[in-house]
C-alpha atoms as a PDB file:
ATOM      1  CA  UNK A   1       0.000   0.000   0.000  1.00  0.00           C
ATOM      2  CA  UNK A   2       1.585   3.379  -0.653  1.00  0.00           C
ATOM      3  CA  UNK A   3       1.133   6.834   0.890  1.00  0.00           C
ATOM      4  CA  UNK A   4      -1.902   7.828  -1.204  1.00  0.00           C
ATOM      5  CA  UNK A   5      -3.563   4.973  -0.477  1.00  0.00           C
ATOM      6  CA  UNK A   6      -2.779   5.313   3.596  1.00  0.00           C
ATOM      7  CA  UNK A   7      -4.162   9.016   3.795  1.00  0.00           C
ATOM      8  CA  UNK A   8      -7.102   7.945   1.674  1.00  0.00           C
ATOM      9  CA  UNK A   9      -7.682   5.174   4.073  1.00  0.00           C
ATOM     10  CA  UNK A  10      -7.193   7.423   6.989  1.00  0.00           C
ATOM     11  CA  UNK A  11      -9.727  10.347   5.489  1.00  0.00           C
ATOM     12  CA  UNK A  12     -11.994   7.860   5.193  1.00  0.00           C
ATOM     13  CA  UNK A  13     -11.948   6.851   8.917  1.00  0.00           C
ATOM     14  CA  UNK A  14     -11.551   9.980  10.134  1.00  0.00           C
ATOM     15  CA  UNK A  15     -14.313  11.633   7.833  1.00  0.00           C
ATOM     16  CA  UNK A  16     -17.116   8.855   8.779  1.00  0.00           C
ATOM     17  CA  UNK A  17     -16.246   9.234  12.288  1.00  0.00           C
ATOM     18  CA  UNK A  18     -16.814  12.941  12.518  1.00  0.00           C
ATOM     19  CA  UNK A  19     -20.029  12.192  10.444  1.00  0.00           C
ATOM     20  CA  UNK A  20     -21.558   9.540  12.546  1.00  0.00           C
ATOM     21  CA  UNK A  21     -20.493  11.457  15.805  1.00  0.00           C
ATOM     22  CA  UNK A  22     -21.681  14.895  14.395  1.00  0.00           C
ATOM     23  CA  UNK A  23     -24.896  12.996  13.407  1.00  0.00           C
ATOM     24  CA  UNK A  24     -25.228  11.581  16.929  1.00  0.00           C
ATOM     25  CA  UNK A  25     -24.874  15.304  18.348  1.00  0.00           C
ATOM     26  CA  UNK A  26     -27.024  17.101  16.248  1.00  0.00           C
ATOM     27  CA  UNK A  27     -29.876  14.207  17.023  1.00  0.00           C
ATOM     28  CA  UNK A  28     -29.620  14.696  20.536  1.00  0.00           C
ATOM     29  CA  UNK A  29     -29.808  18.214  20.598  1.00  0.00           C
ATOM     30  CA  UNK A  30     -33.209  18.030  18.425  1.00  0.00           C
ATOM     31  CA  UNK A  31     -34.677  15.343  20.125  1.00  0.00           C
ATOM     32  CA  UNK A  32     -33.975  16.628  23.637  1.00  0.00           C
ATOM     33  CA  UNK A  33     -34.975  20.368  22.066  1.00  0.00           C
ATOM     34  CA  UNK A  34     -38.898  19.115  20.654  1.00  0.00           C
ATOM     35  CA  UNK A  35     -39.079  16.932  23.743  1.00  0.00           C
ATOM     36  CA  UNK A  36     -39.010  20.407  26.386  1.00  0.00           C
ATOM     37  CA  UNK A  37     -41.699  21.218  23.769  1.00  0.00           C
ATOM     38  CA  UNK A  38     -45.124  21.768  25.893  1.00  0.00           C
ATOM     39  CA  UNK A  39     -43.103  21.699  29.134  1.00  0.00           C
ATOM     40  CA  UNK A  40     -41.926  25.571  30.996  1.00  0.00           C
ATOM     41  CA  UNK A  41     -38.232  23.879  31.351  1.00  0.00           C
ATOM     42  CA  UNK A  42     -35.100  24.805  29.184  1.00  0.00           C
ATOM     43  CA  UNK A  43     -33.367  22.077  26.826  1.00  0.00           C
ATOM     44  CA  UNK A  44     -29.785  21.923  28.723  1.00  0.00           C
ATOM     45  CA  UNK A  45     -28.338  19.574  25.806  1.00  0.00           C
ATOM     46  CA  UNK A  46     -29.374  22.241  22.696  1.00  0.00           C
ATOM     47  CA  UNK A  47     -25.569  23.214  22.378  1.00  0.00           C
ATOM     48  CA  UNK A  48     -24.621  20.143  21.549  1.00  0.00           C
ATOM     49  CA  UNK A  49     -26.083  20.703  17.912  1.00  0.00           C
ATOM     50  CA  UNK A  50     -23.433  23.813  17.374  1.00  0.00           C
ATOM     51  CA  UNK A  51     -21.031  21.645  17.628  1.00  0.00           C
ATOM     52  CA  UNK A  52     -22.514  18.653  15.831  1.00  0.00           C
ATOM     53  CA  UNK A  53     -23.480  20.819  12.561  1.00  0.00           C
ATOM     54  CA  UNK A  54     -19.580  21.906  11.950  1.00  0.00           C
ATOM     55  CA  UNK A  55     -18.490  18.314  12.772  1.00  0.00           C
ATOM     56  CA  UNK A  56     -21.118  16.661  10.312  1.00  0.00           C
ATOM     57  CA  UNK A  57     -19.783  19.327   7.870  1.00  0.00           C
ATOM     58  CA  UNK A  58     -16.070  18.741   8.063  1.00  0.00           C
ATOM     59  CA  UNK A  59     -16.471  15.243   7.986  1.00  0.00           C
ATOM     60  CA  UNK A  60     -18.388  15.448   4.722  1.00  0.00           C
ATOM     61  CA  UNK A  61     -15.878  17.336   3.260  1.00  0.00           C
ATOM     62  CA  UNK A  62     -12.788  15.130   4.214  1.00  0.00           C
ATOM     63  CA  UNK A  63     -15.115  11.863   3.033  1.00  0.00           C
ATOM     64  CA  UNK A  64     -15.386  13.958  -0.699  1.00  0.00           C
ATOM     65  CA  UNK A  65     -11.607  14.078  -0.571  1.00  0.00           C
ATOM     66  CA  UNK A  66     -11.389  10.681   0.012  1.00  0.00           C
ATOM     67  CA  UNK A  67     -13.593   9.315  -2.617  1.00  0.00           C
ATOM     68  CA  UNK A  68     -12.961  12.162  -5.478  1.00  0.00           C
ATOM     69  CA  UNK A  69     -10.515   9.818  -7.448  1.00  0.00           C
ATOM     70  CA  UNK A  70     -13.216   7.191  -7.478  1.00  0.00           C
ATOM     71  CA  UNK A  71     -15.822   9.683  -8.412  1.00  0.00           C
ATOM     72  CA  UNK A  72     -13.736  11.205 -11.203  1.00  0.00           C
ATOM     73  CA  UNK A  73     -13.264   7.998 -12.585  1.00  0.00           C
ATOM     74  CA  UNK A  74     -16.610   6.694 -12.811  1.00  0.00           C
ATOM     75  CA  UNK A  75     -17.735  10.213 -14.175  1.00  0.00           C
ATOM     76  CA  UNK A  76     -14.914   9.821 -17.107  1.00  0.00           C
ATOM     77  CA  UNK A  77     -16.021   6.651 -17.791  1.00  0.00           C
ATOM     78  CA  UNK A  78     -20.085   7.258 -17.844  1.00  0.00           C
ATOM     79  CA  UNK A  79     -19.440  10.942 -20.075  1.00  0.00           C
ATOM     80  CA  UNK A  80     -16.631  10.110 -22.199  1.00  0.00           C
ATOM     81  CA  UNK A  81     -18.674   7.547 -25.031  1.00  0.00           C
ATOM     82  CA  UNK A  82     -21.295  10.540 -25.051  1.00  0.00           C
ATOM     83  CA  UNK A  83     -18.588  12.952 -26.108  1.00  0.00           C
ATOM     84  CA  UNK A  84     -17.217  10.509 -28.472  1.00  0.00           C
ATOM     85  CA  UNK A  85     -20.538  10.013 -30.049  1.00  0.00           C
ATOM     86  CA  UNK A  86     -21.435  14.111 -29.809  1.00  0.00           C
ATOM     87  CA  UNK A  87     -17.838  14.961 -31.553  1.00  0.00           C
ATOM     88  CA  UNK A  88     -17.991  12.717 -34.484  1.00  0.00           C
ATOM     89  CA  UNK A  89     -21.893  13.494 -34.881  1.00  0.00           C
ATOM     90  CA  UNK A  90     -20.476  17.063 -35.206  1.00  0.00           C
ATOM     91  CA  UNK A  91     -17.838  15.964 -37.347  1.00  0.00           C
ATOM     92  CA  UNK A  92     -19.566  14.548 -39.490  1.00  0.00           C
ATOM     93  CA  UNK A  93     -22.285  17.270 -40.115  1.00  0.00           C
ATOM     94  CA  UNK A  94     -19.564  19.780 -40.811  1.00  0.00           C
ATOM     95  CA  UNK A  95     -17.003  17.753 -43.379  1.00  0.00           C
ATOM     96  CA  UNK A  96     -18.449  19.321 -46.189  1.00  0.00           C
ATOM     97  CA  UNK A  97     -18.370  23.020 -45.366  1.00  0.00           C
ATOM     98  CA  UNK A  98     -14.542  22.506 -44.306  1.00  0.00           C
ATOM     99  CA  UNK A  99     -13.047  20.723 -47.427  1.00  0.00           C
END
């Protein structure tokens, strides 16, 4: 395994883990927020979604870096017949009116 491959393996951990834990934050602070619904008392655990949000966020974004190869790859592959098929279309409409 080289490098690449270790720091993709290692944004992928990392990522998922601020994603699941971020998750698990913001979920507590909504369900403990609409549970004080209907009652006079104050959610205590509400600031635990400011700090779940940014965490659900950066993990997200370190989890795109580790899969963009894989999604740059599979985009190449699905687009590149269409533009095949587009350019010689064009190419072929045009060949008189350029000889």
């Amino acid at each position: 395994m080289n490098n690449d491959e270790n720091k993709k393996k290692k944004f992928k951990v990392i990522g998922f883990a601020l994603v699941i834990i971020g998750g698990l934050l913001m979920a507590t602070s909504m369900i403990e927020f609409f549970m004080k619904f209907g009652t006079f008392q104050m959610p205590r655990l509400f600031f635990l979604g400011f700090i779940g949000i940014p965490m659900l966020g950066v993990g997200s974004m370190i989890l795109k870096f580790a899969y963009m190869g894989k999604i740059a790859r599979y985009t190449s592959n699905e687009v590149s017949p269409v533009i095949k098929d587009t350019a010689n279309y064009l190419l072929e409409g045009t060949r008189d009116s350029i000889a």
